[in-house]
Every structure is written in structure tokens, then in C-alpha cells.
N, C-alpha and C. Protein backbone atom coordinates (compact mmCIF):
# COMPACT_ATOMS: atom_id res chain seq x y z
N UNK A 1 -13.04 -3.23 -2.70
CA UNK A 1 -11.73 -3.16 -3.26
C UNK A 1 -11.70 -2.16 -4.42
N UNK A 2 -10.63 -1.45 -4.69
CA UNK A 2 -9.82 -0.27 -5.77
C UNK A 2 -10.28 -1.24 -7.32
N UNK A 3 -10.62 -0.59 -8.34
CA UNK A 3 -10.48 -1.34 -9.13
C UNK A 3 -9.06 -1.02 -9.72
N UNK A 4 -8.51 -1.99 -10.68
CA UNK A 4 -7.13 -1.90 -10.73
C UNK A 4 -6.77 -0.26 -11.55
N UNK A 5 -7.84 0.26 -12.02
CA UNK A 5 -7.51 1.19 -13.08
C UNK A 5 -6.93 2.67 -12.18
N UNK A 6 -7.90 2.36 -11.28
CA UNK A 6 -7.80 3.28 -9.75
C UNK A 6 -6.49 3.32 -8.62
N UNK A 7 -5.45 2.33 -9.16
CA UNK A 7 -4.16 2.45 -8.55
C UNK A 7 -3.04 2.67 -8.90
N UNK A 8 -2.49 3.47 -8.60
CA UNK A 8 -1.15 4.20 -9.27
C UNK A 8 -0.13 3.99 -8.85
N UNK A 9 0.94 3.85 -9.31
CA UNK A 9 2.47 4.02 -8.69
C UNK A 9 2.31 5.10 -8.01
N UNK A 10 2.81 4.90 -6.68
CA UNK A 10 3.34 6.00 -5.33
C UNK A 10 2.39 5.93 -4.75
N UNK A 11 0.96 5.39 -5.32
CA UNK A 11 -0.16 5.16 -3.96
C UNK A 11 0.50 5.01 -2.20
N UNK A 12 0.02 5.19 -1.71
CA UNK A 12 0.15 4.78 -0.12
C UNK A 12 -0.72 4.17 0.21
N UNK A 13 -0.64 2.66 1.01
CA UNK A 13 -1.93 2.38 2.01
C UNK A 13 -1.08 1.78 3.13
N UNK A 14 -1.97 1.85 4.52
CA UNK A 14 -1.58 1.59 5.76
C UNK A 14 -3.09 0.68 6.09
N UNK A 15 -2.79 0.13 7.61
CA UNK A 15 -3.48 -0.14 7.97
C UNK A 15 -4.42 0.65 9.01
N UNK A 16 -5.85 0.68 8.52
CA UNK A 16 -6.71 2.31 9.18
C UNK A 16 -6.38 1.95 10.66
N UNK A 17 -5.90 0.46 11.33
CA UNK A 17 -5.95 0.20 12.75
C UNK A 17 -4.79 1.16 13.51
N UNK A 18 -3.56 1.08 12.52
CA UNK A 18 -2.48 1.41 12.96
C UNK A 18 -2.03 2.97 12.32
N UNK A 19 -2.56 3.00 11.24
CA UNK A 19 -1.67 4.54 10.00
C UNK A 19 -1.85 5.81 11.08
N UNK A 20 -2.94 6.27 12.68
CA UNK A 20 -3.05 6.76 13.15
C UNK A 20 -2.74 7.18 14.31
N UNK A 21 -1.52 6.00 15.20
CA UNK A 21 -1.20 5.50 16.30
C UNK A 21 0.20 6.59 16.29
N UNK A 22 0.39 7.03 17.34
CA UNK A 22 1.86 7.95 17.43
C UNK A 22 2.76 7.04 17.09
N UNK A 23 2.80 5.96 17.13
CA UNK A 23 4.43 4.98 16.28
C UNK A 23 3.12 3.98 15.04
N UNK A 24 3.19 5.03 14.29
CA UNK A 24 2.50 4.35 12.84
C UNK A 24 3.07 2.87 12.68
N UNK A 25 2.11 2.40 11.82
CA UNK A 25 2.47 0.89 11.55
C UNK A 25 2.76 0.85 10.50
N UNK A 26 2.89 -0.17 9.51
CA UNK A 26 3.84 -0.05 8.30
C UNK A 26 2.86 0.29 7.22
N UNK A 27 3.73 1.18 6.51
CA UNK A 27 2.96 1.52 4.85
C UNK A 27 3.59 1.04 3.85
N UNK A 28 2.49 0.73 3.06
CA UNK A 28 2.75 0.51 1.61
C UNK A 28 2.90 1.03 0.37
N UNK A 29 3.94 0.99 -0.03
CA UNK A 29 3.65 1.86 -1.56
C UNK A 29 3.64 1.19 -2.44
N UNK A 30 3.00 1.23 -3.23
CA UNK A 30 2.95 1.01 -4.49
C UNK A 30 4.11 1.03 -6.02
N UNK A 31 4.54 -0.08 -6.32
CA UNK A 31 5.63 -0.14 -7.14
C UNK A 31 5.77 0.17 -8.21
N UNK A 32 5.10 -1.13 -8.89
CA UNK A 32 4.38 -1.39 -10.00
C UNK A 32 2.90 -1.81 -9.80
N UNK A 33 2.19 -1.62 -11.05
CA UNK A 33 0.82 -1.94 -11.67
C UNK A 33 1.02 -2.62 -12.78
N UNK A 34 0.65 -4.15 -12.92
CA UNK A 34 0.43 -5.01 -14.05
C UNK A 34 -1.05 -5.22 -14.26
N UNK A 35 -1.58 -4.24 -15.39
CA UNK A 35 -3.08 -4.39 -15.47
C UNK A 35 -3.48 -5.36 -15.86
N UNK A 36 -3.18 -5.93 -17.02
CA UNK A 36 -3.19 -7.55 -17.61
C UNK A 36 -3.25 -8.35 -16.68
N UNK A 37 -2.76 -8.61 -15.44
CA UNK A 37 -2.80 -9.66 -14.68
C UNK A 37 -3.15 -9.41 -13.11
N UNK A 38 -3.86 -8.21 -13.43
CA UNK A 38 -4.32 -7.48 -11.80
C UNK A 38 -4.04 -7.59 -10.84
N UNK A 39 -2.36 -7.82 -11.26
CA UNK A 39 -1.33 -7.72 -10.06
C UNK A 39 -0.73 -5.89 -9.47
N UNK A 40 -0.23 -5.97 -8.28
CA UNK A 40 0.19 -4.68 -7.62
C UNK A 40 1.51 -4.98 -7.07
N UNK A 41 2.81 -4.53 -7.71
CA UNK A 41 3.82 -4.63 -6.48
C UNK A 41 3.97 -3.67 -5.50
N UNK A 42 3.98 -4.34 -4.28
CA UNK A 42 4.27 -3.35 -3.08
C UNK A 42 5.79 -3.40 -2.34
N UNK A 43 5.94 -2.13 -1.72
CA UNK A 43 7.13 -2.20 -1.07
C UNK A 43 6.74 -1.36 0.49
N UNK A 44 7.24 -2.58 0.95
CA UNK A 44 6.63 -2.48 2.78
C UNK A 44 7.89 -1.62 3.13
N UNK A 45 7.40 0.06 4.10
CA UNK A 45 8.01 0.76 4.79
C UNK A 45 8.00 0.84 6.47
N UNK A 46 8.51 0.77 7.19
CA UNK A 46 8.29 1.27 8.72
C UNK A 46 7.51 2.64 8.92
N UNK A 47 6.69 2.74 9.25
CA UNK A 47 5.54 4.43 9.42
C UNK A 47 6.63 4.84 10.37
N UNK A 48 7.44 4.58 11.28
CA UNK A 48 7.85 5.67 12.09
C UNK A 48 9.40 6.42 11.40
N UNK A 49 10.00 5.65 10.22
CA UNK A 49 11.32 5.32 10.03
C UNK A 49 11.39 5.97 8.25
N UNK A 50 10.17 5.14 7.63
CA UNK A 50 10.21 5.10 6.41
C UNK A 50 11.51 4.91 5.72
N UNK A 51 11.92 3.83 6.34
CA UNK A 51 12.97 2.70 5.25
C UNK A 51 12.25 1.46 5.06
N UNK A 52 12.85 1.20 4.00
CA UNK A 52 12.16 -0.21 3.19
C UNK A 52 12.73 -1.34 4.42
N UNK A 53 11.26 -2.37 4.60
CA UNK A 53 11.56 -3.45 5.30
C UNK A 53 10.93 -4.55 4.42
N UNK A 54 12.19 -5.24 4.43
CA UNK A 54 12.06 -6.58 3.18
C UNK A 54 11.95 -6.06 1.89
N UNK A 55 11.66 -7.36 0.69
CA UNK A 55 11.76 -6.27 -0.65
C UNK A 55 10.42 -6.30 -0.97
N UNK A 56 10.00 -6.30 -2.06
CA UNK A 56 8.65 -5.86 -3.05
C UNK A 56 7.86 -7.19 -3.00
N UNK A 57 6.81 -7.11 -3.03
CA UNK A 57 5.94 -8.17 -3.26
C UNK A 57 4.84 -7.92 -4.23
N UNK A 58 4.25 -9.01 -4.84
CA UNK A 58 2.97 -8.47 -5.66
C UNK A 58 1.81 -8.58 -4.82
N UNK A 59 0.79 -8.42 -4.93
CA UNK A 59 -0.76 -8.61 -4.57
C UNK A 59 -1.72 -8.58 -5.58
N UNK A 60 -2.66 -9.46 -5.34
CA UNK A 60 -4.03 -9.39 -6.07
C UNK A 60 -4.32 -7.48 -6.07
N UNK A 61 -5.17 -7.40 -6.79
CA UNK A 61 -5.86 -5.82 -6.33
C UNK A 61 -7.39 -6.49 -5.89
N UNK A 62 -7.99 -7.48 -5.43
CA UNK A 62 -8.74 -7.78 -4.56
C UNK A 62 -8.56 -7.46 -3.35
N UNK A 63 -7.30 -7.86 -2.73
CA UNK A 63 -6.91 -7.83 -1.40
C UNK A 63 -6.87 -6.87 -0.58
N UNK A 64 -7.31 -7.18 0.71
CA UNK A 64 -8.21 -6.03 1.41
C UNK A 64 -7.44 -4.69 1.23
N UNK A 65 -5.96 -5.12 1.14
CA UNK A 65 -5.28 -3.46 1.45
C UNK A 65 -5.62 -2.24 0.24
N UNK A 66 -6.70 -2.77 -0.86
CA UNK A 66 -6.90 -1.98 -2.03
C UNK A 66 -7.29 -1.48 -1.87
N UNK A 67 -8.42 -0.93 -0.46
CA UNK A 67 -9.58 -0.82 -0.17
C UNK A 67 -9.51 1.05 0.21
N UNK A 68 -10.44 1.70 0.19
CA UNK A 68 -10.34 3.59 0.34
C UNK A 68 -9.99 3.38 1.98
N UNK A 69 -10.71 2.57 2.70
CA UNK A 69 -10.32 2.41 4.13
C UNK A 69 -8.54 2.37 4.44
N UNK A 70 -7.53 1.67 3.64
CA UNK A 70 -6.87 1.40 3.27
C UNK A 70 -6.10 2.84 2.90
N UNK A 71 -6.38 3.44 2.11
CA UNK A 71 -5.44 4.43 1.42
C UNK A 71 -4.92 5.55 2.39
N UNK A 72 -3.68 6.15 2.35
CA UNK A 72 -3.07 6.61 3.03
C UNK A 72 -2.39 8.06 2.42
N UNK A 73 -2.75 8.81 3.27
CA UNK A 73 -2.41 10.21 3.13
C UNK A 73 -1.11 10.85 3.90
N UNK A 74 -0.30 11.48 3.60
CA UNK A 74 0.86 12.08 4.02
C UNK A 74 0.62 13.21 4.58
N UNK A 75 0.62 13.74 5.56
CA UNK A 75 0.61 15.40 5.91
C UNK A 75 1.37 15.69 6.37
């Protein structure tokens, strides 16, 4: 896992199963960062659409999606 210092607002992560598939699976961006409480809010997008589906959620920065496997690049 990212340590929290290592995650930024506008990060991207996907899932490495799906971020590669011709109808991408959903990405995450990154909202907020609460370092004090090594929370992450995310906001879940559609990969093929990129509109917001549902609203923001927080996460541990344990949780697997923190992970470099995890991080997601735009080209």
C-alpha cells in the first residue's frame, strides 16, 4: 500500500484487471486527503464514459486500491 504522504488529489487508480480492457472498468480519483486520519476521498467514474457514478466515499489508505498496481495513467 501508498503511504498516505504519497497520494494526491487527482491521483487515478483503476483496477489492473479491468483499467486495460477496450470498455475500461471504473476509475478512481482522488478527492480529498485527510492525513491526520489516513483517510482518502474517492469519486468513482465509468472508464468508458468518465461521468461520476454515485458520490464520494472515503477509504483507509491501507486498502488495496492504494497500491502502484493500482495507479492509473491517462494517455
Amino acid at each position: 500500500m501508498l503511504p498516505i504522504s504519497e497520494i494526491k488529489e487527482g491521483d487515478l487508480f483503476a483496477n489492473p484487471l479491468f483499467a486495460t480492457m477496450n470498455l475500461q472498468g471504473n476509475i478512481y480519483r482522488v478527492e480529498k486527503v485527510n492525513v491526520s486520519e489516513k483517510m482518502v476521498c474517492v469519486q468513482c467514474y465509468s472508464g468508458s464514459e468518465m461521468k461520476p457514478l454515485g458520490r464520494p466515499f472515503w477509504k483507509k489508505n491501507t486498502d488495496r486500491m492504494f497500491s502502484e498496481n493500482w495507479r492509473f495513467i491517462l494517455t
